[in-house]
C-alpha atoms as a PDB file:
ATOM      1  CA  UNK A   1      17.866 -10.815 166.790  1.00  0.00           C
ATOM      2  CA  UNK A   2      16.205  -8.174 168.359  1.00  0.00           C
ATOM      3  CA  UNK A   3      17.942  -4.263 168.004  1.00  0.00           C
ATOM      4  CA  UNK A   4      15.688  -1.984 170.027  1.00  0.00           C
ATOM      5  CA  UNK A   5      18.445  -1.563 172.536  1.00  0.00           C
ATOM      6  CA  UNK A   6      21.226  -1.236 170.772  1.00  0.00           C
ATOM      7  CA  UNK A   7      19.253   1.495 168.250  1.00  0.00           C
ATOM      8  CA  UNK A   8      18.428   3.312 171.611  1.00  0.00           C
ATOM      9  CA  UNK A   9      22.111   2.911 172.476  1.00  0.00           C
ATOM     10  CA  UNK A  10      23.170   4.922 169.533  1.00  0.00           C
ATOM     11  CA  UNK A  11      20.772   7.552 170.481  1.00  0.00           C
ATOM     12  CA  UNK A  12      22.546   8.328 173.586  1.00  0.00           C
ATOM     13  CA  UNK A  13      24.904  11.000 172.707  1.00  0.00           C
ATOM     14  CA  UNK A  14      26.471  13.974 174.204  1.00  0.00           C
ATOM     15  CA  UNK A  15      24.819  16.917 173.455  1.00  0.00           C
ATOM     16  CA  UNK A  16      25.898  20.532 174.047  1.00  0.00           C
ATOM     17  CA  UNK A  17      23.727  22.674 172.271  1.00  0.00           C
ATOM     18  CA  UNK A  18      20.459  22.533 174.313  1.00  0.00           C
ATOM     19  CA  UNK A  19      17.334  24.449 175.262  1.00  0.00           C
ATOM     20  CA  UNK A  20      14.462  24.383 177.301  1.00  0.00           C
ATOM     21  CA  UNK A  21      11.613  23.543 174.780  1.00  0.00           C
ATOM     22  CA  UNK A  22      10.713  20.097 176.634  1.00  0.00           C
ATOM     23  CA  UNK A  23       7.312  18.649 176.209  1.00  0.00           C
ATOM     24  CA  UNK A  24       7.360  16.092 179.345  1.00  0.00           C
ATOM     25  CA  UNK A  25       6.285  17.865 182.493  1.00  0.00           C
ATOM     26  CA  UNK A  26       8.596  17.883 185.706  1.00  0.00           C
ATOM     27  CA  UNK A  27       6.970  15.031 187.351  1.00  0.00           C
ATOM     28  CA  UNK A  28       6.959  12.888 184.027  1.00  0.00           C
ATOM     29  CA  UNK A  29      10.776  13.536 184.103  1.00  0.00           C
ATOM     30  CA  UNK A  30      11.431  13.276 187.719  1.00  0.00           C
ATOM     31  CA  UNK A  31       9.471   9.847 187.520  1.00  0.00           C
ATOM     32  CA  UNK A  32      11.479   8.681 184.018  1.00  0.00           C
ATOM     33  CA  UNK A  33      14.877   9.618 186.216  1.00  0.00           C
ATOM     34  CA  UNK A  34      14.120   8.050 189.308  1.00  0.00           C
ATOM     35  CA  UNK A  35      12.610   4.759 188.177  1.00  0.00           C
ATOM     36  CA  UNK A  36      15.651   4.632 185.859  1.00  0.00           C
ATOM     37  CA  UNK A  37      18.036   4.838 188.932  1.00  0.00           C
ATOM     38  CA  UNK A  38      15.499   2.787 190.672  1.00  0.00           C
ATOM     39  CA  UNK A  39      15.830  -0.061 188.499  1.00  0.00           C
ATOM     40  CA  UNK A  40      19.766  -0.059 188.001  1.00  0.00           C
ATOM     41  CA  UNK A  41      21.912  -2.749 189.276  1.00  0.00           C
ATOM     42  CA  UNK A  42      23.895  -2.470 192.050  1.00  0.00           C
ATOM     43  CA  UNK A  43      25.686  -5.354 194.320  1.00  0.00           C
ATOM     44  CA  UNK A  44      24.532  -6.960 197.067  1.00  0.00           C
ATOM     45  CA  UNK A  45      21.382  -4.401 195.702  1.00  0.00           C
ATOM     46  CA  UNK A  46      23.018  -2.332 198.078  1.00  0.00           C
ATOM     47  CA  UNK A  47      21.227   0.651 196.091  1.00  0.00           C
ATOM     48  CA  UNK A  48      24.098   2.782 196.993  1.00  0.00           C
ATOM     49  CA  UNK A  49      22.651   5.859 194.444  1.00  0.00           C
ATOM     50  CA  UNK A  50      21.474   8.420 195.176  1.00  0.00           C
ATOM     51  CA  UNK A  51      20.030  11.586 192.877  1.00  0.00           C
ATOM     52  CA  UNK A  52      18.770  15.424 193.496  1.00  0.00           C
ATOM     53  CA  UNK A  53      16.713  16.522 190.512  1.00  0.00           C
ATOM     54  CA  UNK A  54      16.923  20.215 189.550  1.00  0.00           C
ATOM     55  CA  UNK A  55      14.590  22.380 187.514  1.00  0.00           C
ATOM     56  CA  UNK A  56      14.183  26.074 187.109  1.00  0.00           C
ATOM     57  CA  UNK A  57      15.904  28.847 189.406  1.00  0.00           C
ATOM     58  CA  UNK A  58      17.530  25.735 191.323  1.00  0.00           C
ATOM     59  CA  UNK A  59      19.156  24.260 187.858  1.00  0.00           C
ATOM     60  CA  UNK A  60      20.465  27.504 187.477  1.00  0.00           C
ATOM     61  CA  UNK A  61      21.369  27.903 190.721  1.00  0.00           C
ATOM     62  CA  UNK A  62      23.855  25.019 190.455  1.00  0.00           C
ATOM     63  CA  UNK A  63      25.379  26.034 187.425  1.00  0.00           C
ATOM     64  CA  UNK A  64      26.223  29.688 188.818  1.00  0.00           C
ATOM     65  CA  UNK A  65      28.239  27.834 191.634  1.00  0.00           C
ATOM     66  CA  UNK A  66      29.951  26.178 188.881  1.00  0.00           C
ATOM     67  CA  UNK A  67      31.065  29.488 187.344  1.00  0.00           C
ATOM     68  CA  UNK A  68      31.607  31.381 191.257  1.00  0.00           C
ATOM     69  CA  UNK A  69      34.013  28.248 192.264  1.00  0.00           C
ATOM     70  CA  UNK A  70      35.323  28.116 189.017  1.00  0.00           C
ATOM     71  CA  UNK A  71      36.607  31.615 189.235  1.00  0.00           C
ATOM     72  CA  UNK A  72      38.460  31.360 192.336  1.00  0.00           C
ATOM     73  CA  UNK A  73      40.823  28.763 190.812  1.00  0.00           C
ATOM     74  CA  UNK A  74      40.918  30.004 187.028  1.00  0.00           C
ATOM     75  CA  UNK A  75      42.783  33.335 187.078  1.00  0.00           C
ATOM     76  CA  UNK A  76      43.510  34.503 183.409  1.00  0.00           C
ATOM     77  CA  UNK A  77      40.266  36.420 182.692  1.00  0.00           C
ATOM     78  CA  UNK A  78      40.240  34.924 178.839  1.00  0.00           C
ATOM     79  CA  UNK A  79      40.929  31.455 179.818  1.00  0.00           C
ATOM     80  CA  UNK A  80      37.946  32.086 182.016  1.00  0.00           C
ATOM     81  CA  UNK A  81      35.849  33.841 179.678  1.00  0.00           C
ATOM     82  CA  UNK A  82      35.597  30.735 177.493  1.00  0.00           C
ATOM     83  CA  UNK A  83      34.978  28.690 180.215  1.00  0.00           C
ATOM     84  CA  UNK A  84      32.099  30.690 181.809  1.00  0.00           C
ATOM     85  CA  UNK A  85      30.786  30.352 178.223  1.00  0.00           C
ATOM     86  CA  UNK A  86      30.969  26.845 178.142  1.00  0.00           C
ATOM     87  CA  UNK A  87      29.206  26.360 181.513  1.00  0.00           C
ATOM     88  CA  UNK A  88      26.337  28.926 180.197  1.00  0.00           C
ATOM     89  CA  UNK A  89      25.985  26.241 177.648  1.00  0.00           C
ATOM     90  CA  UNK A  90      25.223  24.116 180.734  1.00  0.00           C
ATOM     91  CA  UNK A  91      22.975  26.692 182.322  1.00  0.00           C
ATOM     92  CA  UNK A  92      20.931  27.122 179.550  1.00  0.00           C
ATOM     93  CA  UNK A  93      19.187  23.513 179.376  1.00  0.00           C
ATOM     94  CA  UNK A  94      16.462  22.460 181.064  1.00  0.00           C
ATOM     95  CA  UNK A  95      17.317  20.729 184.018  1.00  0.00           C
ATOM     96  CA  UNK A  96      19.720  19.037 186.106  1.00  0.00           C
ATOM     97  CA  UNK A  97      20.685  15.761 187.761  1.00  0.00           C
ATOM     98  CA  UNK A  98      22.928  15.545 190.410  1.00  0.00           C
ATOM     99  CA  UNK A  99      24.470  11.952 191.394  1.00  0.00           C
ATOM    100  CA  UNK A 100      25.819  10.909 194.457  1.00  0.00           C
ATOM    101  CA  UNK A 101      26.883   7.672 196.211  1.00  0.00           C
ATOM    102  CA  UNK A 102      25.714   7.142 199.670  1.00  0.00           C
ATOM    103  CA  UNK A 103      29.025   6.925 201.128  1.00  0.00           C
ATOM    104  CA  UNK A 104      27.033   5.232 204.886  1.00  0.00           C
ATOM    105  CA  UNK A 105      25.994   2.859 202.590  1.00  0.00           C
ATOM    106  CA  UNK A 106      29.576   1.186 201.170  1.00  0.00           C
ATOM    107  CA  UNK A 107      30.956   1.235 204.180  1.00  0.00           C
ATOM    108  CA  UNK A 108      28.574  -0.349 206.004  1.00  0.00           C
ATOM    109  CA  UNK A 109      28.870  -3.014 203.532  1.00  0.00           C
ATOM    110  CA  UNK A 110      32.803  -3.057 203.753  1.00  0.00           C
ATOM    111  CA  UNK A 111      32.078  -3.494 207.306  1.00  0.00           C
ATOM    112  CA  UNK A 112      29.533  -6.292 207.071  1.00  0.00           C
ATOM    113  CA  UNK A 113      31.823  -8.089 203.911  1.00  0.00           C
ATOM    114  CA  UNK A 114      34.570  -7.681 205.021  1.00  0.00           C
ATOM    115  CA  UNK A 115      35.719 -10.292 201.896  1.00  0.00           C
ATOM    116  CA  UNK A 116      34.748  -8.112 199.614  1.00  0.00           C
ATOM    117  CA  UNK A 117      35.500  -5.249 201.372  1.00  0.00           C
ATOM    118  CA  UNK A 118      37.814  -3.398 198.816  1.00  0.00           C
ATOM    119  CA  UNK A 119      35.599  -3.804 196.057  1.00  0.00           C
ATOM    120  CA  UNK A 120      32.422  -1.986 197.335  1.00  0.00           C
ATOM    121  CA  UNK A 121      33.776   1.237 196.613  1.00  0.00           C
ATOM    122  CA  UNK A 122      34.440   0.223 192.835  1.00  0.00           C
ATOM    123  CA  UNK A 123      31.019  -1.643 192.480  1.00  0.00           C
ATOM    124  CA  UNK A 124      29.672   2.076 194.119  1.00  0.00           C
ATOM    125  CA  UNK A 125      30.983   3.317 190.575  1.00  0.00           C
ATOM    126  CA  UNK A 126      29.789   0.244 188.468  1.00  0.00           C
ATOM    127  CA  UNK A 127      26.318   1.467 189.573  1.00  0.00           C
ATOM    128  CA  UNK A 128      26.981   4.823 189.646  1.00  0.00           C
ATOM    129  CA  UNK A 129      27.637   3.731 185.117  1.00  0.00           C
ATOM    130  CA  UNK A 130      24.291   1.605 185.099  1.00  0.00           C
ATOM    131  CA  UNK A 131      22.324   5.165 186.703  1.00  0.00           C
ATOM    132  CA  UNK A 132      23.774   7.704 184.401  1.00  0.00           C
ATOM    133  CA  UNK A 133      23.386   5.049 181.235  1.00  0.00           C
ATOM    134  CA  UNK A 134      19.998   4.337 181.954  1.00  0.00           C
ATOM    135  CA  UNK A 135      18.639   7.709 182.546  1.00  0.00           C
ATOM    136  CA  UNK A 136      20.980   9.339 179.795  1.00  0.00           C
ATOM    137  CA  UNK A 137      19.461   6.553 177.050  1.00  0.00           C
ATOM    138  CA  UNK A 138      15.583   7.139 178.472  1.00  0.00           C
ATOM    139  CA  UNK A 139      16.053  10.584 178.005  1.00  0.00           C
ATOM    140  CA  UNK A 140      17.265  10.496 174.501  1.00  0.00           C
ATOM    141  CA  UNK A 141      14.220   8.195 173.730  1.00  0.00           C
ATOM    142  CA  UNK A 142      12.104  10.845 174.707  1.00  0.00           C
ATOM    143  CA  UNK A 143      13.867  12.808 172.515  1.00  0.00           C
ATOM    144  CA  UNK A 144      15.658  14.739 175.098  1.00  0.00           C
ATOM    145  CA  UNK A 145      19.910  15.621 175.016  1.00  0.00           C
ATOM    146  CA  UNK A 146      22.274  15.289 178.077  1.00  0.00           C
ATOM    147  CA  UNK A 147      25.701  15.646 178.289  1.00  0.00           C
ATOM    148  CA  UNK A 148      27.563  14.644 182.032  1.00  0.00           C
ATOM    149  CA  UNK A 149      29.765  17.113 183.778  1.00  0.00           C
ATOM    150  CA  UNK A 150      32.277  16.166 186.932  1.00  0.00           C
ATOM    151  CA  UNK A 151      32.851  19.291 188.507  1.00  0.00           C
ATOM    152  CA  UNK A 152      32.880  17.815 191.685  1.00  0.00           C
ATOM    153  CA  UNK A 153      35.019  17.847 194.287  1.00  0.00           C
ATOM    154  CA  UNK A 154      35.505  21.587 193.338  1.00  0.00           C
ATOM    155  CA  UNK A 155      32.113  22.757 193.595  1.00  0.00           C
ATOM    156  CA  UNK A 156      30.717  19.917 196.878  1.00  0.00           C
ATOM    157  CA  UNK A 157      30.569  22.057 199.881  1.00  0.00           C
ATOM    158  CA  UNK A 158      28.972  24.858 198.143  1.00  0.00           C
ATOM    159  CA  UNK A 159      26.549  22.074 196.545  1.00  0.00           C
ATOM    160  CA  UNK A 160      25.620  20.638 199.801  1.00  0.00           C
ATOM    161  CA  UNK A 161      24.904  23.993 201.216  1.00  0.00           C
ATOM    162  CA  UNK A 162      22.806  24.936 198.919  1.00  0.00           C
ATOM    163  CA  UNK A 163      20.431  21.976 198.222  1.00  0.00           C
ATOM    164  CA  UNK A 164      21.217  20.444 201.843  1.00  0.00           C
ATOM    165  CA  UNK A 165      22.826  17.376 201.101  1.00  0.00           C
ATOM    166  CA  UNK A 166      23.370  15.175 203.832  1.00  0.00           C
ATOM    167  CA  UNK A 167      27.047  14.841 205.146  1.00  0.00           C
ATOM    168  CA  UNK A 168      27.275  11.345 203.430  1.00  0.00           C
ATOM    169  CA  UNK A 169      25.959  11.894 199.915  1.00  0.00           C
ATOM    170  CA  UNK A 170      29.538  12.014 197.592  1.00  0.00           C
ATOM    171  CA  UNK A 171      28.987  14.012 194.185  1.00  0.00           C
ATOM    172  CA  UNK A 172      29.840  11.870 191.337  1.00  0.00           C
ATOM    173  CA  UNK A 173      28.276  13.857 188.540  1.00  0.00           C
ATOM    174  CA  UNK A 174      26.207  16.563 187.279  1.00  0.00           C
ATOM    175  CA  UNK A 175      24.075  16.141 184.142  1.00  0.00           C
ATOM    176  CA  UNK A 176      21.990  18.693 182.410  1.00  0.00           C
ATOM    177  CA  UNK A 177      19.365  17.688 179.994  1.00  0.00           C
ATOM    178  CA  UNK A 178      16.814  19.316 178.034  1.00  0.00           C
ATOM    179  CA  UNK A 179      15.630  19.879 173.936  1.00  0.00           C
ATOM    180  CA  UNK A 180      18.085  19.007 171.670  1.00  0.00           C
ATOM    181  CA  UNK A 181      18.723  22.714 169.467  1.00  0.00           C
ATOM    182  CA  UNK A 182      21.677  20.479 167.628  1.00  0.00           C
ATOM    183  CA  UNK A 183      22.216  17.693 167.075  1.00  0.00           C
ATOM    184  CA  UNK A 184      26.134  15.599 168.280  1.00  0.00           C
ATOM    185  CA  UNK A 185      29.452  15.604 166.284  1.00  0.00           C
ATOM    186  CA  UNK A 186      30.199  12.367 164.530  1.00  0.00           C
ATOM    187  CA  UNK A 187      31.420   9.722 166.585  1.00  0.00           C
ATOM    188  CA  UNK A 188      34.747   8.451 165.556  1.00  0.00           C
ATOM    189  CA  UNK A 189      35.271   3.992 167.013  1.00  0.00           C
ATOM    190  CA  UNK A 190      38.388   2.172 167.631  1.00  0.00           C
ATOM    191  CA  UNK A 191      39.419  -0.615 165.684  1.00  0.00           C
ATOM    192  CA  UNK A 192      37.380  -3.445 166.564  1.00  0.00           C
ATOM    193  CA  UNK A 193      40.649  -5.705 166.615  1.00  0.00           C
ATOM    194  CA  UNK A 194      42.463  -3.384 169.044  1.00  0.00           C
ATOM    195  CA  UNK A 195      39.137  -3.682 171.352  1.00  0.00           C
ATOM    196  CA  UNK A 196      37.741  -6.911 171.295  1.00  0.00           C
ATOM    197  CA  UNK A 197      38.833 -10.341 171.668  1.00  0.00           C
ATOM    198  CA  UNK A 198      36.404 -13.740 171.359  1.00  0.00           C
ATOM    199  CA  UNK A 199      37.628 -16.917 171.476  1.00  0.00           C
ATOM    200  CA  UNK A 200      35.039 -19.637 170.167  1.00  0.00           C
END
């Protein structure tokens, strides 16, 4: 039985600590992440993703909205303090994806389906999964860390202001990415009997 997969699979962690010492250049990573997304799953192959890529001032850009929105709504200055900290963790890797569901999209199919019109919004999120798994597990085969954020709604209408995002693109997520300066806590698993059931 062939284990490439799952040994990439256990690759794919979260990691916090990380840095900008990348060896792939932008366009090798912007072509890894959107071929990734490209090749994901999605009903109907409605293709429903949708991704903006950030590098440089523009990564940082997104995470100092982060902090600015979060500090309208977090008032105690030392429960803020350690969460400024924690999104400088953020700021300080390399780069940034941004994923969105193109909202024209589901409902067009709601309208067209009408069936399966209360699932298309669920099956937005199913591929929503398949793009973040895919591109989180390439990256870690390249050696690369990610860890994904959901900051969203707070921080949206900023977001689309600043990297004009059409009217229709929904955040989902945010994931940063870059060199891995540590590596992931251990990863504690469920019982196996409390998880899984096969009948034979």
């Amino acid at each position: 039985m062939e284990t490439k997969f799952i040994d990439l699979a256990k690759k794919r962690r979260s990691i916090y600590a990380l840095g900008r010492n990348v060896n792939l250049s932008q366009d090798e990573l912007v072509d890894l992440i959107e071929t990734n997304i490209k090749q994901g799953p999605s009903s109907f192959n409605n293709q429903t993703t949708r991704a903006i890529i950030l590098f440089g001032d523009s990564h940082e850009k997104l995470w100092d909205i982060v902090v600015d929105s979060l500090r309208k709504v977090v008032k105690d200055d030392a429960a803020f303090a350690k969460t400024q900290a924690k999104v400088n963790g953020f700021k300080a890797a390399y780069g940034t994806i941004l994923y969105f569901t193109e909202t024209k999209t589901v409902k067009a199919f709601e309208e067209n389906f009408p069936l399966y019109a209360d699932n298309f919004q669920d099956w937005s999120e199913q591929s929503q999964g398949n793009a973040q798994y895919a591109v989180w597990t390439s990256l870690a085969e390249n050696g690369l860390g990610a860890n994904l954020q959901h900051y969203n709604p707070l921080i949206d209408d900023a977001v689309r202001e600043a990297f004009d995002v059409p009217a229709s693109w929904r955040l989902r997520a945010e994931m940063d990415f870059g060199s891995i300066e540590a590596p992931a806590d251990d990863k504690d698993y469920m019982a196996d009997s409390d998880r899984f059931r096969v009948f034979k």
